[in-house]
Protein backbone atom coordinates (compact mmCIF):
# COMPACT_ATOMS: atom_id res chain seq x y z
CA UNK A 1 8.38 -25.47 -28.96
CA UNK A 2 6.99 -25.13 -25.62
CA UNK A 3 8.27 -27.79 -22.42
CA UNK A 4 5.81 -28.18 -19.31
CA UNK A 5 7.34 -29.79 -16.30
CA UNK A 6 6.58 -30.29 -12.68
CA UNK A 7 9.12 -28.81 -10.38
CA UNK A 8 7.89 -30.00 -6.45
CA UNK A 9 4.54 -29.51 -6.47
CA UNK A 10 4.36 -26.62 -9.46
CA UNK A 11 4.78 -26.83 -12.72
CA UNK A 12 6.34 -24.54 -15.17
CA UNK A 13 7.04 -24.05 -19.19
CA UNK A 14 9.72 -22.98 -21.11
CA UNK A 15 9.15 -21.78 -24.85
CA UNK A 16 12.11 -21.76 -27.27
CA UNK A 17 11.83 -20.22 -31.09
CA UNK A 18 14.20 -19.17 -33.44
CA UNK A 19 14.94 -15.11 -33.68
CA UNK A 20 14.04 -14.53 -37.28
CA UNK A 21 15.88 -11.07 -37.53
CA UNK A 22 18.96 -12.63 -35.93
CA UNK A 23 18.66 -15.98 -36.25
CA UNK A 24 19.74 -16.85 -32.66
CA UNK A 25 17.76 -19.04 -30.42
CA UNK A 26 15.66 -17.62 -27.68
CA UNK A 27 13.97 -19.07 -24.53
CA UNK A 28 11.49 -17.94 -21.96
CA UNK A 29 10.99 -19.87 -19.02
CA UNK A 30 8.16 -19.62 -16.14
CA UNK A 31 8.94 -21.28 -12.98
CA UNK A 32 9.29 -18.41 -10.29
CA UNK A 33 6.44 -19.10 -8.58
CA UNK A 34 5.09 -21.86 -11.09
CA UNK A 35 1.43 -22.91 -11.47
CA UNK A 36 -0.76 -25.13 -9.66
CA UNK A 37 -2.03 -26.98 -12.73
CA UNK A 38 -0.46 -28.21 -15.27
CA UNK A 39 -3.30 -26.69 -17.65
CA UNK A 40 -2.40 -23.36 -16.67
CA UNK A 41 1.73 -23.77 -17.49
CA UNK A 42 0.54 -24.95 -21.01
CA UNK A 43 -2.38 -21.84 -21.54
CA UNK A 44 0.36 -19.42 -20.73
CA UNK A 45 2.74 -21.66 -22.91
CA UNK A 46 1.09 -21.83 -25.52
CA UNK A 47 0.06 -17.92 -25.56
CA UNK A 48 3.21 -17.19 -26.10
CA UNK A 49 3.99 -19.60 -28.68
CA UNK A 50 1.21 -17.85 -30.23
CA UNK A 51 2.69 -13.95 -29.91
CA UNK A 52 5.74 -15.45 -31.13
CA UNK A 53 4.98 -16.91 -34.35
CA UNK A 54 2.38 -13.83 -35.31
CA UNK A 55 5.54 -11.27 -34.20
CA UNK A 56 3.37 -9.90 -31.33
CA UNK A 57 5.22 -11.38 -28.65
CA UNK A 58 7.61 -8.53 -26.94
CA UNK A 59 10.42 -9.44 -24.92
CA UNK A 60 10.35 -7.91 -21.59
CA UNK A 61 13.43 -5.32 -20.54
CA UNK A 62 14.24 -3.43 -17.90
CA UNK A 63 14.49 -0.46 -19.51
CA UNK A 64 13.10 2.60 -17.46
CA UNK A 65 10.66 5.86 -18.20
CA UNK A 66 13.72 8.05 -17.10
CA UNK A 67 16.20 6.09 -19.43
CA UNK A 68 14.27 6.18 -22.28
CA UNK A 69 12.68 9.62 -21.86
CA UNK A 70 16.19 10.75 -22.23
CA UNK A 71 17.12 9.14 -25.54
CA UNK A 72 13.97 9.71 -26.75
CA UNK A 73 14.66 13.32 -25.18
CA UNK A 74 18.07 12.93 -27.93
CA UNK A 75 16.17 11.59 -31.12
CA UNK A 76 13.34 14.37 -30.65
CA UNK A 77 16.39 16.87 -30.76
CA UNK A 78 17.50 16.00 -33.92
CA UNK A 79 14.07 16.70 -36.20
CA UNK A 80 12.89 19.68 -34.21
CA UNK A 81 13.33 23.28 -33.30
CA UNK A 82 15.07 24.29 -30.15
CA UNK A 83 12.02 25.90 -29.15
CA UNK A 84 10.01 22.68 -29.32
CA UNK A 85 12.78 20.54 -28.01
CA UNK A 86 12.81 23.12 -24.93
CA UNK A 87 9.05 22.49 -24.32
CA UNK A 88 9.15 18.86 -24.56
CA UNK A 89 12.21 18.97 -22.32
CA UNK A 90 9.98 20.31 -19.58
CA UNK A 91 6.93 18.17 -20.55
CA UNK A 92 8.82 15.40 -19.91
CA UNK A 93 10.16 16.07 -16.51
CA UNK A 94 6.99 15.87 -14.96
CA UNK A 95 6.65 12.64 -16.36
CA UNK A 96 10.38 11.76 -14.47
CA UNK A 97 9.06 13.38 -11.52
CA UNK A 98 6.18 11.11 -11.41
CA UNK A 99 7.00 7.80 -12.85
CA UNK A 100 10.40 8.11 -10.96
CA UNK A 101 12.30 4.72 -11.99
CA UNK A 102 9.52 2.98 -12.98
CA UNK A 103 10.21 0.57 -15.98
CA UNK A 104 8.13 1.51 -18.81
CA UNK A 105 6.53 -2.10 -19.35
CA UNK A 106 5.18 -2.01 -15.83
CA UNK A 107 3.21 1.62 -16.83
CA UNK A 108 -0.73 0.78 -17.46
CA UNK A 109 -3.59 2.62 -18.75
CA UNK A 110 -4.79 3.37 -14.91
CA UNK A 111 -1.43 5.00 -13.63
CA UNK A 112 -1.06 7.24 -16.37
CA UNK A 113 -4.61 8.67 -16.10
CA UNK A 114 -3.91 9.26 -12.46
CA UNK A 115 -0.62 10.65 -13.67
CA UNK A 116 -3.01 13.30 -15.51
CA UNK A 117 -5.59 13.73 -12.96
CA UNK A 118 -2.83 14.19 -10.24
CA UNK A 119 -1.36 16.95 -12.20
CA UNK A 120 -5.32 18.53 -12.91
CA UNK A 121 -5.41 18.45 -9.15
CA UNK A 122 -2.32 20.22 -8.61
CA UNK A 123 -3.64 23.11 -9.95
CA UNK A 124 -1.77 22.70 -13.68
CA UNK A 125 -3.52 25.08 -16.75
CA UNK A 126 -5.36 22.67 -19.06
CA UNK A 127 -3.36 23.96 -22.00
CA UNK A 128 -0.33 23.00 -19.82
CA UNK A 129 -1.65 19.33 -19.26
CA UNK A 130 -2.29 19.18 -23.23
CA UNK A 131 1.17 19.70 -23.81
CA UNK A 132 2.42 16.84 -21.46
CA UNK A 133 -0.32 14.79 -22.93
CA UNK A 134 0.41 15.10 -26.41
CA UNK A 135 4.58 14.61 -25.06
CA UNK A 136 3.17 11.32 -23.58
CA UNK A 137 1.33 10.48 -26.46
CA UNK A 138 4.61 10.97 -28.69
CA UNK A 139 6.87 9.26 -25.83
CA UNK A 140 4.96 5.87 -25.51
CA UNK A 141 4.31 5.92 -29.28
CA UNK A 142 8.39 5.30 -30.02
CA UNK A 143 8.30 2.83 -27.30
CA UNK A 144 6.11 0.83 -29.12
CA UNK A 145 8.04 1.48 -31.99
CA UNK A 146 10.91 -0.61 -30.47
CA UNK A 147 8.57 -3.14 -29.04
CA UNK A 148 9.50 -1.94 -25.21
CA UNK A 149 6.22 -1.89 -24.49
CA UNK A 150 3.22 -4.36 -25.30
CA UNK A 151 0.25 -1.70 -24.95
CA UNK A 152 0.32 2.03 -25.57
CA UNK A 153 -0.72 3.42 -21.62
CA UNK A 154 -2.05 6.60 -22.51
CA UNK A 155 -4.08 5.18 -25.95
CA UNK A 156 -7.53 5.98 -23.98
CA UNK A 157 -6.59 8.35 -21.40
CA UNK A 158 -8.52 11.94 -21.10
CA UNK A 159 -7.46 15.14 -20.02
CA UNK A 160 -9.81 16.30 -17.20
CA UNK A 161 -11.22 19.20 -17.13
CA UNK A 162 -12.36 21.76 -14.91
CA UNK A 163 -15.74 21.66 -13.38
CA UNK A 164 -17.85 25.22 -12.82
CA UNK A 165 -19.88 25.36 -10.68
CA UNK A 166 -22.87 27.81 -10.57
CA UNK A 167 -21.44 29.85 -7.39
CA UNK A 168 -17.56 30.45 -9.60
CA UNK A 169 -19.85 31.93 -12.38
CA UNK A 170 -21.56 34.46 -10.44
């Protein structure tokens, strides 16, 4: 059930629903900032009534690429070899080395393809960049697993490749 108000001269919503694994009442409010019209505070109100009842709707956390990289780092460790686990372990610090404290909701499409055409630039082996691609790919795809994140970032991203040019043939 979704509440619009005016607060000053903005309005704002709050949505409350029923948890149906837990049973426990939720809320989400929007007023930080608010809306200008009241017909945007009910779109965006009624949006996410609409995530919620079709179990789309993913509750924002703060929950960072370095946190979960780790215990993601931990669950990988468990199903493969040690030689795997070793490779991913250094696939993945790129990925801390670039998305530094960055919350993983907050991660779009756009900065992990620069993430991959920073590290083309830098001179990294394509075979290297397919390996932290396909760690990425594996990464963001348990994320989404536990509904941290709403879209998968690296779902259409390319690895680029190298360009030759007529003079680096001859």
């Amino acid at each position: 059930m979704a509440y619009i108000r005016k607060r000053g001269n903005k309005w704002s919503y709050q949505v409350e629903w029923l948890d149906p694994v837990t049973g426990e009442r939720k809320r989400k409010t929007k007023s930080k900032g608010g809306f200008i019209r009241k017909t945007d505070a009910r779109i965006e109100a009624e949006e996410l009534e609409r995530e919620v009842r079709v179990g789309s709707y993913v509750e924002e956390n703060n929950t960072t690429l370095n946190k979960f990289a780790d215990e993601w780092l931990n669950f990988y460790a468990k199903n493969s070899k040690v030689s795997s686990l070793r490779g991913r372990t250094k696939e993945i610090k790129h990925f801390k080395r670039y998305f530094t404290k960055m919350k993983l909701s907050d991660i779009t499409r756009k900065h992990y393809q620069a993430f991959l055409d920073d590290l083309h630039e830098k001179g990294c082996a394509h075979n290297t960049l397919d390996g932290i691609h396909t760690t990425g790919r594996m990464l963001f795809k348990k994320a989404l697993e536990y509904n941290l994140i709403k879209t998968n970032p690296n779902e259409f991203a390319k690895i680029p490749k190298k360009i030759e040019t007529v003079e680096e043939i001859e």
